[in-house]
C-alpha atoms as a PDB file:
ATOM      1  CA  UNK A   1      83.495 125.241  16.017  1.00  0.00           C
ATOM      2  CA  UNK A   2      82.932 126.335  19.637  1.00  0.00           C
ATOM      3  CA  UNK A   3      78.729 125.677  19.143  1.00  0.00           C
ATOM      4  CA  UNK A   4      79.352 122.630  17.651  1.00  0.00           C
ATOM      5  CA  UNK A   5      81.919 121.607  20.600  1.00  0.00           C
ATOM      6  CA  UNK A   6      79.004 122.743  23.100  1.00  0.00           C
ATOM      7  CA  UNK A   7      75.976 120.939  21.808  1.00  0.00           C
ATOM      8  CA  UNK A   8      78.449 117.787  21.604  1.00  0.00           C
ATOM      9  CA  UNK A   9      78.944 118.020  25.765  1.00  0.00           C
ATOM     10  CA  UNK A  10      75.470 118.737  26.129  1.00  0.00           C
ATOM     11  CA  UNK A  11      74.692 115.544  24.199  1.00  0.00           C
ATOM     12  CA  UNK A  12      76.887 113.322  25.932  1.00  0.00           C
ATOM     13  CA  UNK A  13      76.442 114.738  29.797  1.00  0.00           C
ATOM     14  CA  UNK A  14      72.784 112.457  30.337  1.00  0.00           C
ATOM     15  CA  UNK A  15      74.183 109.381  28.314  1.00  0.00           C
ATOM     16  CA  UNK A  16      77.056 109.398  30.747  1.00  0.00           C
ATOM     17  CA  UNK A  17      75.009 109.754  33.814  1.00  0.00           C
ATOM     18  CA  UNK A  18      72.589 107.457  33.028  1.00  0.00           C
ATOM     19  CA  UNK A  19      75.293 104.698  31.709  1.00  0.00           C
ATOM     20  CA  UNK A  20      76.643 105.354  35.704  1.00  0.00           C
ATOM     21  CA  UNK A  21      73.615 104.709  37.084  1.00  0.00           C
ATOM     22  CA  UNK A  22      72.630 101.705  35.593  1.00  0.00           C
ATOM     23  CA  UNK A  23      76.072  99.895  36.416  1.00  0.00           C
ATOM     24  CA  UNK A  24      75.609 101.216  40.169  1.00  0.00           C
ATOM     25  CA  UNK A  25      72.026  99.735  40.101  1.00  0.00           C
ATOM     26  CA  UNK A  26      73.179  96.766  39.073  1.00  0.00           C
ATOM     27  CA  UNK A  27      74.942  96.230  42.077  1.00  0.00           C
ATOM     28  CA  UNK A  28      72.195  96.333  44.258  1.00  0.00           C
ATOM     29  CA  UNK A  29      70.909  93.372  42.220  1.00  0.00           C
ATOM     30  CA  UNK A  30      71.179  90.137  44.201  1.00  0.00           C
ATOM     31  CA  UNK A  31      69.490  87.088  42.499  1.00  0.00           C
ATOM     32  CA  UNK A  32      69.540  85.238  45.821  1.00  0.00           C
ATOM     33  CA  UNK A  33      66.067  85.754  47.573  1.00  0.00           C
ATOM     34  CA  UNK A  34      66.799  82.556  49.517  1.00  0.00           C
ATOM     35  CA  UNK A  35      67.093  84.829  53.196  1.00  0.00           C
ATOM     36  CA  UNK A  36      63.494  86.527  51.806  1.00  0.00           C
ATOM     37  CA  UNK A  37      61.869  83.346  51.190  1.00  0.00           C
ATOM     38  CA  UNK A  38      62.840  81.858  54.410  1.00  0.00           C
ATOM     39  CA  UNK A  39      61.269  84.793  56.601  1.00  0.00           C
ATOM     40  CA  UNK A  40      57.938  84.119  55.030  1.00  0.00           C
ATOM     41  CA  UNK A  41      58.287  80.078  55.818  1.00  0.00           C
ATOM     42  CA  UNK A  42      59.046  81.235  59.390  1.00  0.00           C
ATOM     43  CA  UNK A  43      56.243  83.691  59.784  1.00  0.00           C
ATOM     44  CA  UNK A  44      53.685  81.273  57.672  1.00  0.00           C
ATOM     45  CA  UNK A  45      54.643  78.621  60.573  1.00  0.00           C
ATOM     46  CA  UNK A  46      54.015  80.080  63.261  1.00  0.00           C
ATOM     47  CA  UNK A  47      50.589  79.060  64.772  1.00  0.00           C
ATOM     48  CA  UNK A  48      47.432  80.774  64.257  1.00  0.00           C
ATOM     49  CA  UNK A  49      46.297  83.001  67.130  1.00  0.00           C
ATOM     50  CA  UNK A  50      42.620  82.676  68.296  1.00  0.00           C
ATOM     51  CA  UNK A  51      40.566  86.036  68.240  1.00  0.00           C
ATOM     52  CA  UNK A  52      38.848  86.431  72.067  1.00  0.00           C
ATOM     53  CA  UNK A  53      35.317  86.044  72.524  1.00  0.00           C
ATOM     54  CA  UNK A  54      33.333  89.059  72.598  1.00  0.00           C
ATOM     55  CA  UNK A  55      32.012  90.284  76.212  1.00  0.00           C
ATOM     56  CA  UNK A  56      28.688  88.911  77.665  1.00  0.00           C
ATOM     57  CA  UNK A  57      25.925  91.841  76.901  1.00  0.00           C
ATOM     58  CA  UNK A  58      24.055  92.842  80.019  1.00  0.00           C
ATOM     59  CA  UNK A  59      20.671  92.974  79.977  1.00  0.00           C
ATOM     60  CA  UNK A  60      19.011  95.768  81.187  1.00  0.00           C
ATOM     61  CA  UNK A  61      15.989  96.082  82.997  1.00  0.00           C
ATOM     62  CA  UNK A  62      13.370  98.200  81.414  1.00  0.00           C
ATOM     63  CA  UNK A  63      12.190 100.989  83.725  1.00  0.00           C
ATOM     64  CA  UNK A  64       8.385 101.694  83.765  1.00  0.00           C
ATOM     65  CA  UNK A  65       7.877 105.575  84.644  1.00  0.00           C
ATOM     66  CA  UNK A  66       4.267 106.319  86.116  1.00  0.00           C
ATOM     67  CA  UNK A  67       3.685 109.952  86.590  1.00  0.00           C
ATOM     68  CA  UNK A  68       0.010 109.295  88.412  1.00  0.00           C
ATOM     69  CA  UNK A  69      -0.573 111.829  91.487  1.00  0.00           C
ATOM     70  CA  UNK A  70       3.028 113.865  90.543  1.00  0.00           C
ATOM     71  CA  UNK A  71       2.865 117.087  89.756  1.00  0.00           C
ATOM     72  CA  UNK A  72       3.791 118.447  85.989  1.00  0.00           C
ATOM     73  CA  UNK A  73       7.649 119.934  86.016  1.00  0.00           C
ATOM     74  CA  UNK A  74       6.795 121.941  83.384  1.00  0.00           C
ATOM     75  CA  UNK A  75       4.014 124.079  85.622  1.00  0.00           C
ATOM     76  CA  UNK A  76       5.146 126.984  87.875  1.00  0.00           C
ATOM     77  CA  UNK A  77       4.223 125.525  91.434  1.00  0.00           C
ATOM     78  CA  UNK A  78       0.932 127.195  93.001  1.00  0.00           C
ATOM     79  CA  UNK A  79       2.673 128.799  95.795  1.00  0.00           C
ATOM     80  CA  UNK A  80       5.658 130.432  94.478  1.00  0.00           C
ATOM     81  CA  UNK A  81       3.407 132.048  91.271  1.00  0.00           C
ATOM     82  CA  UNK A  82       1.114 133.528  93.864  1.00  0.00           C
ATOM     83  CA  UNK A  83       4.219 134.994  95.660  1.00  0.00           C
ATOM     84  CA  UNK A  84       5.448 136.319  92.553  1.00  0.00           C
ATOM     85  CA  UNK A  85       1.875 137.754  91.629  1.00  0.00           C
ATOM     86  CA  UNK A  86       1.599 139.113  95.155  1.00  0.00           C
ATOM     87  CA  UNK A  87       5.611 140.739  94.845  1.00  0.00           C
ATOM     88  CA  UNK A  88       6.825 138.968  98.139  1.00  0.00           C
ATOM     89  CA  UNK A  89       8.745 136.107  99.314  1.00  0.00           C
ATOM     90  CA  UNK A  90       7.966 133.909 101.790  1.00  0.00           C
ATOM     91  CA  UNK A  91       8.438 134.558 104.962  1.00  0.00           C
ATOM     92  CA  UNK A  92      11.126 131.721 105.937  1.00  0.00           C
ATOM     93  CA  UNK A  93      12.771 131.897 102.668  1.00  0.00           C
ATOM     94  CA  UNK A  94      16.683 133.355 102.169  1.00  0.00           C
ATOM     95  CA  UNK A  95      16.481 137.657 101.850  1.00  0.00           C
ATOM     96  CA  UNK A  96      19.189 140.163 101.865  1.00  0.00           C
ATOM     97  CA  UNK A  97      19.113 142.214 105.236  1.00  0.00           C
ATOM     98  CA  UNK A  98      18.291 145.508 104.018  1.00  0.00           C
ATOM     99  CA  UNK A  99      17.723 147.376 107.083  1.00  0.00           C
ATOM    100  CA  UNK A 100      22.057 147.275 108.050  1.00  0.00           C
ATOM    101  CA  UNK A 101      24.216 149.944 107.170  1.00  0.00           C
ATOM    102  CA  UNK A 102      25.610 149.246 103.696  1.00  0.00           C
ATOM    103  CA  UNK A 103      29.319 148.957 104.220  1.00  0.00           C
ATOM    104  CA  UNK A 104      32.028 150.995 101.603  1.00  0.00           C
ATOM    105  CA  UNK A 105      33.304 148.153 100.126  1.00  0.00           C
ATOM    106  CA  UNK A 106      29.205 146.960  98.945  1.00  0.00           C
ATOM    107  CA  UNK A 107      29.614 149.938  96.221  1.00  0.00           C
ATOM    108  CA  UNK A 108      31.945 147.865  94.059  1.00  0.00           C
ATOM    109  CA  UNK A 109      31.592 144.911  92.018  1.00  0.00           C
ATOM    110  CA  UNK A 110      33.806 141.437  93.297  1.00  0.00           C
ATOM    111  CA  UNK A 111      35.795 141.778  90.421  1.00  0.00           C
ATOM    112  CA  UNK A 112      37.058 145.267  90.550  1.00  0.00           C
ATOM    113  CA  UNK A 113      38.457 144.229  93.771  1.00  0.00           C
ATOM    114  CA  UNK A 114      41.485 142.373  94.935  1.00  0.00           C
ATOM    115  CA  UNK A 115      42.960 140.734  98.061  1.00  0.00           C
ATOM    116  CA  UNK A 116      46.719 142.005  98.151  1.00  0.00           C
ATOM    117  CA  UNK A 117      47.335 140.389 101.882  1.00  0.00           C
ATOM    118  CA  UNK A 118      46.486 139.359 105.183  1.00  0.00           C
ATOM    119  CA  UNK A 119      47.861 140.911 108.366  1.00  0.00           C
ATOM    120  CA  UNK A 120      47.128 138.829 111.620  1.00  0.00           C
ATOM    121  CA  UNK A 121      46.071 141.273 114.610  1.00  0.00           C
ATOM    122  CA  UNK A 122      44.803 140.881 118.436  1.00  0.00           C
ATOM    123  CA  UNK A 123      41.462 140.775 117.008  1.00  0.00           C
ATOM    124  CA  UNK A 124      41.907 137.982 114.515  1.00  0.00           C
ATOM    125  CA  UNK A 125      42.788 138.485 110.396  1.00  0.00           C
ATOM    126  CA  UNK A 126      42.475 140.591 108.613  1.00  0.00           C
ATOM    127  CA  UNK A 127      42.098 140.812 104.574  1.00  0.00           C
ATOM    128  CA  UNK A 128      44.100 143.967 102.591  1.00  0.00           C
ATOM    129  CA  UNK A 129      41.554 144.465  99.972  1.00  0.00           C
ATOM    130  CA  UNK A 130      42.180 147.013  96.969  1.00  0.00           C
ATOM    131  CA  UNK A 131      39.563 148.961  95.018  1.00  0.00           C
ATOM    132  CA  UNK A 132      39.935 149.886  91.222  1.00  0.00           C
ATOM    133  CA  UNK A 133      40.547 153.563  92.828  1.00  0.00           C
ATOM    134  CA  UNK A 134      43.776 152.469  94.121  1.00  0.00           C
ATOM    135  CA  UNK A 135      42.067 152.700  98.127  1.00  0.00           C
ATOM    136  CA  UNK A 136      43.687 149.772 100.347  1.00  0.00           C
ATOM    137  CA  UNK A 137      40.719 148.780 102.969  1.00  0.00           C
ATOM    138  CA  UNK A 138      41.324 146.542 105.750  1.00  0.00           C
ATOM    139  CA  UNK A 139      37.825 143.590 106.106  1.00  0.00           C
ATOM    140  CA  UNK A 140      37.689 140.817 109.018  1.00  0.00           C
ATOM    141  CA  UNK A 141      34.997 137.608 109.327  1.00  0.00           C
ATOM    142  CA  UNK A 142      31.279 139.026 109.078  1.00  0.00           C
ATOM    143  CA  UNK A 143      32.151 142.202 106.900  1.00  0.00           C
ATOM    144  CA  UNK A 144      30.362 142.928 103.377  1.00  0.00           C
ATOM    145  CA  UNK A 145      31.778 143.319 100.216  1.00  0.00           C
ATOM    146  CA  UNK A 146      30.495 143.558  96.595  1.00  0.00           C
ATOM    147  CA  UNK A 147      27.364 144.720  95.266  1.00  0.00           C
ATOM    148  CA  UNK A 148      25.502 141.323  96.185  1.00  0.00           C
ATOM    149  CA  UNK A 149      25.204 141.606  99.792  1.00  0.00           C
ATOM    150  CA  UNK A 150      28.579 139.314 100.308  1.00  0.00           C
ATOM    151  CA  UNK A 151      29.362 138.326 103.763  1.00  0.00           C
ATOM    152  CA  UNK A 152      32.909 137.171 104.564  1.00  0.00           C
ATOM    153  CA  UNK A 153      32.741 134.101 106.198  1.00  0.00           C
ATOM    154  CA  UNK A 154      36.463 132.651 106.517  1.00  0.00           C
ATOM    155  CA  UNK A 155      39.791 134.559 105.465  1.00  0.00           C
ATOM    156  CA  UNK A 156      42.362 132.424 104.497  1.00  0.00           C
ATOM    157  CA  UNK A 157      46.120 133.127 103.616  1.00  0.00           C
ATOM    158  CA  UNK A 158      45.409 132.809  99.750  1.00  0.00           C
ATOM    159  CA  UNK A 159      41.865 133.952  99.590  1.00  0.00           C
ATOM    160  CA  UNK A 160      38.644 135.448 101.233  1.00  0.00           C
ATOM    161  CA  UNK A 161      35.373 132.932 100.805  1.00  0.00           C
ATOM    162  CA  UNK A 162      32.450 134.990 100.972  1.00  0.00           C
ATOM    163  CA  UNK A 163      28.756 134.088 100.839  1.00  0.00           C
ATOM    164  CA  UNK A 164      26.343 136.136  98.875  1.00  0.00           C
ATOM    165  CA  UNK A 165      22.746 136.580  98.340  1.00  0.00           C
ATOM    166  CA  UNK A 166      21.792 136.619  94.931  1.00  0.00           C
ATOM    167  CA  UNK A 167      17.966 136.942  93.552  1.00  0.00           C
ATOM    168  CA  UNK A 168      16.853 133.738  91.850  1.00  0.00           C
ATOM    169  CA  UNK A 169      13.711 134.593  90.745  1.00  0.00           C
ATOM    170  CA  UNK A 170      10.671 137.272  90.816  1.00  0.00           C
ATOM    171  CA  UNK A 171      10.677 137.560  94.616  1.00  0.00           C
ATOM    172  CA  UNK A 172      13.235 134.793  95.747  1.00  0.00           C
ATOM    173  CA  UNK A 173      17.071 134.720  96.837  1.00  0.00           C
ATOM    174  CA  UNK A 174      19.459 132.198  96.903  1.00  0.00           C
ATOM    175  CA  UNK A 175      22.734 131.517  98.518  1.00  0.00           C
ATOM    176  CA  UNK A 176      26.066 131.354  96.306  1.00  0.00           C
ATOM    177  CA  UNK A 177      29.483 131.817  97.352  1.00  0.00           C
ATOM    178  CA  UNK A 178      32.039 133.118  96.040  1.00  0.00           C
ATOM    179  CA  UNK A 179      35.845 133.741  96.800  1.00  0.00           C
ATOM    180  CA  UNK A 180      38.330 136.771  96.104  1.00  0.00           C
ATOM    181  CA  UNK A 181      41.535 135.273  95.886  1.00  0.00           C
ATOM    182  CA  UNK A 182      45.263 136.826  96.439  1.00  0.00           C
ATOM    183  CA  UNK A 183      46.557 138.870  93.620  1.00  0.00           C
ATOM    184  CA  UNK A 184      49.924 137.730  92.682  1.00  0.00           C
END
Protein backbone atom coordinates (compact mmCIF):
# COMPACT_ATOMS: atom_id res chain seq x y z
CA UNK A 1 0.00 0.00 0.00
CA UNK A 2 2.87 2.35 0.91
CA UNK A 3 4.61 1.67 -2.94
CA UNK A 4 1.54 2.14 -4.44
CA UNK A 5 0.92 5.52 -2.32
CA UNK A 6 4.59 6.57 -3.52
CA UNK A 7 4.51 6.00 -7.23
CA UNK A 8 0.97 7.87 -7.02
CA UNK A 9 2.96 11.29 -5.62
CA UNK A 10 5.60 10.70 -7.95
CA UNK A 11 3.01 10.67 -10.75
CA UNK A 12 1.21 13.62 -9.85
CA UNK A 13 4.35 16.03 -8.61
CA UNK A 14 5.26 17.15 -12.71
CA UNK A 15 1.46 17.30 -13.71
CA UNK A 16 1.06 19.75 -10.87
CA UNK A 17 4.03 21.81 -11.68
CA UNK A 18 3.54 22.02 -15.07
CA UNK A 19 -0.45 22.79 -14.69
CA UNK A 20 1.24 25.97 -12.40
CA UNK A 21 3.27 27.02 -14.91
CA UNK A 22 1.14 27.23 -17.68
CA UNK A 23 -1.57 29.38 -15.74
CA UNK A 24 1.46 31.74 -14.59
CA UNK A 25 2.53 31.94 -18.31
CA UNK A 26 -0.56 32.84 -19.24
CA UNK A 27 -0.38 35.89 -17.49
CA UNK A 28 2.38 37.24 -19.19
CA UNK A 29 0.18 36.93 -22.29
CA UNK A 30 -1.04 40.34 -23.45
CA UNK A 31 -2.89 40.29 -26.86
CA UNK A 32 -2.41 44.05 -27.14
CA UNK A 33 0.80 44.72 -29.29
CA UNK A 34 -0.67 48.15 -30.06
CA UNK A 35 2.50 50.05 -27.80
CA UNK A 36 4.94 47.46 -30.05
CA UNK A 37 3.51 48.40 -33.25
CA UNK A 38 3.65 52.02 -32.61
CA UNK A 39 7.55 52.05 -31.80
CA UNK A 40 8.22 50.60 -35.18
CA UNK A 41 5.84 53.46 -36.98
CA UNK A 42 7.97 55.94 -34.97
CA UNK A 43 11.35 54.54 -35.79
CA UNK A 44 10.19 53.69 -39.63
CA UNK A 45 9.42 57.66 -39.72
CA UNK A 46 12.09 59.03 -38.86
CA UNK A 47 14.17 60.32 -41.87
CA UNK A 48 16.81 58.51 -43.57
CA UNK A 49 20.36 59.56 -42.65
CA UNK A 50 22.85 60.16 -45.55
CA UNK A 51 26.16 58.02 -45.36
CA UNK A 52 29.35 60.74 -45.72
CA UNK A 53 31.36 60.80 -48.68
CA UNK A 54 34.46 58.97 -48.60
CA UNK A 55 37.85 61.13 -48.23
CA UNK A 56 39.62 62.58 -51.36
CA UNK A 57 42.69 59.98 -52.13
CA UNK A 58 46.00 61.76 -52.43
CA UNK A 59 48.00 61.16 -55.09
CA UNK A 60 51.36 60.43 -54.63
CA UNK A 61 54.22 61.33 -56.51
CA UNK A 62 56.27 58.49 -57.78
CA UNK A 63 59.91 58.76 -56.70
CA UNK A 64 62.56 57.85 -59.37
CA UNK A 65 65.79 56.45 -57.45
CA UNK A 66 69.09 56.74 -59.64
CA UNK A 67 71.99 55.12 -57.99
CA UNK A 68 74.61 56.44 -60.94
CA UNK A 69 78.13 57.57 -59.36
CA UNK A 70 76.89 56.24 -55.53
CA UNK A 71 78.65 53.84 -54.04
CA UNK A 72 77.07 50.11 -53.33
CA UNK A 73 75.82 49.92 -49.39
CA UNK A 74 76.25 46.53 -49.52
CA UNK A 75 80.36 46.85 -50.11
CA UNK A 76 82.72 47.35 -47.12
CA UNK A 77 84.14 50.95 -47.92
CA UNK A 78 87.89 50.88 -49.32
CA UNK A 79 89.35 52.62 -46.45
CA UNK A 80 88.01 51.09 -43.41
CA UNK A 81 88.70 47.23 -45.00
CA UNK A 82 92.29 48.26 -45.49
CA UNK A 83 92.37 49.44 -41.80
CA UNK A 84 90.92 46.33 -40.73
CA UNK A 85 93.42 44.26 -43.01
CA UNK A 86 96.25 46.44 -41.74
CA UNK A 87 94.83 45.91 -37.67
CA UNK A 88 94.69 49.78 -36.98
CA UNK A 89 92.35 52.57 -36.77
CA UNK A 90 92.65 55.68 -38.10
CA UNK A 91 94.42 58.05 -36.69
CA UNK A 92 91.56 60.77 -35.89
CA UNK A 93 89.06 58.20 -35.15
CA UNK A 94 87.50 57.59 -31.30
CA UNK A 95 90.21 55.00 -29.14
CA UNK A 96 90.27 54.09 -25.57
CA UNK A 97 93.35 55.80 -23.79
CA UNK A 98 95.31 52.91 -22.89
CA UNK A 99 98.40 54.38 -21.67
CA UNK A 100 96.34 55.89 -18.03
CA UNK A 101 96.37 54.05 -14.99
CA UNK A 102 93.35 51.73 -14.98
CA UNK A 103 91.30 52.88 -12.05
CA UNK A 104 89.72 50.01 -9.28
CA UNK A 105 86.41 50.48 -10.14
CA UNK A 106 87.39 49.52 -14.35
CA UNK A 107 87.68 45.73 -12.94
CA UNK A 108 83.91 45.38 -12.66
CA UNK A 109 81.17 45.19 -15.01
CA UNK A 110 78.33 48.44 -14.88
CA UNK A 111 75.94 46.15 -13.69
CA UNK A 112 77.52 44.59 -10.72
CA UNK A 113 77.70 48.04 -9.49
CA UNK A 114 75.37 50.44 -7.83
CA UNK A 115 75.07 54.14 -6.89
CA UNK A 116 73.78 54.10 -3.14
CA UNK A 117 74.30 58.16 -2.76
CA UNK A 118 75.81 61.33 -3.32
CA UNK A 119 77.64 63.37 -0.69
CA UNK A 120 78.39 67.08 -1.75
CA UNK A 121 82.09 68.11 -0.62
CA UNK A 122 84.52 71.32 -1.06
CA UNK A 123 85.64 69.69 -4.11
CA UNK A 124 82.32 69.17 -5.82
CA UNK A 125 80.03 65.60 -5.69
CA UNK A 126 80.65 62.94 -5.15
CA UNK A 127 78.94 59.40 -6.18
CA UNK A 128 78.80 56.37 -3.24
CA UNK A 129 79.24 53.54 -5.56
CA UNK A 130 78.98 49.77 -4.28
CA UNK A 131 80.74 46.72 -5.72
CA UNK A 132 79.18 43.12 -5.70
CA UNK A 133 82.00 42.60 -2.83
CA UNK A 134 80.11 44.74 -0.57
CA UNK A 135 83.28 47.70 -0.98
CA UNK A 136 81.61 51.35 -0.83
CA UNK A 137 84.02 53.62 -3.22
CA UNK A 138 83.66 57.22 -3.39
CA UNK A 139 83.95 58.57 -7.77
CA UNK A 140 83.74 62.45 -8.80
CA UNK A 141 83.39 64.01 -12.68
CA UNK A 142 86.30 62.50 -14.94
CA UNK A 143 86.72 59.12 -12.94
CA UNK A 144 86.41 55.54 -14.72
CA UNK A 145 84.24 52.90 -14.02
CA UNK A 146 83.27 49.57 -15.68
CA UNK A 147 85.13 47.37 -17.84
CA UNK A 148 84.49 49.67 -21.03
CA UNK A 149 86.69 52.48 -20.36
CA UNK A 150 83.55 54.63 -18.80
CA UNK A 151 84.23 58.16 -17.99
CA UNK A 152 81.87 59.96 -15.60
CA UNK A 153 80.83 62.94 -17.10
CA UNK A 154 77.93 64.52 -14.83
CA UNK A 155 76.71 63.13 -11.31
CA UNK A 156 73.38 63.84 -10.63
CA UNK A 157 71.22 63.29 -7.39
CA UNK A 158 69.45 60.13 -8.95
CA UNK A 159 72.13 58.86 -11.21
CA UNK A 160 75.78 58.96 -12.63
CA UNK A 161 75.82 59.45 -16.75
CA UNK A 162 78.90 58.06 -17.93
CA UNK A 163 80.37 57.88 -21.44
CA UNK A 164 82.06 54.80 -22.66
CA UNK A 165 84.13 53.58 -25.43
CA UNK A 166 82.96 50.58 -26.89
CA UNK A 167 84.66 48.69 -30.08
CA UNK A 168 82.37 48.81 -33.11
CA UNK A 169 84.16 46.96 -35.40
CA UNK A 170 87.65 45.15 -36.35
CA UNK A 171 89.78 48.16 -35.39
CA UNK A 172 87.11 50.96 -34.63
CA UNK A 173 85.43 52.47 -31.35
CA UNK A 174 82.48 54.23 -30.80
CA UNK A 175 80.99 56.42 -28.20
CA UNK A 176 77.84 55.16 -26.07
CA UNK A 177 76.72 56.29 -22.84
CA UNK A 178 75.42 54.88 -20.34
CA UNK A 179 74.02 55.75 -16.76
CA UNK A 180 74.18 53.93 -13.23
CA UNK A 181 71.28 55.02 -11.52
CA UNK A 182 70.42 55.21 -7.54
CA UNK A 183 69.55 51.96 -5.96
CA UNK A 184 66.41 52.29 -4.07
Amino acid sequence: MILIKYNFIEIIKPLVLTMICSFGLQGCVNEDVSDLEQYIQDVKAKPKGTIPLLPEIKVVEPYLFNPDGLRNPFEAVKRVAEEAQAGTSSAFGIRPNTARRKEELEDYSLDTLRMVGTVMMENGKWALIKANDGTIHRVQKGNYMGRNYGEIIQILDNRIELMEIVPDKPGSWREQQASLVLAE
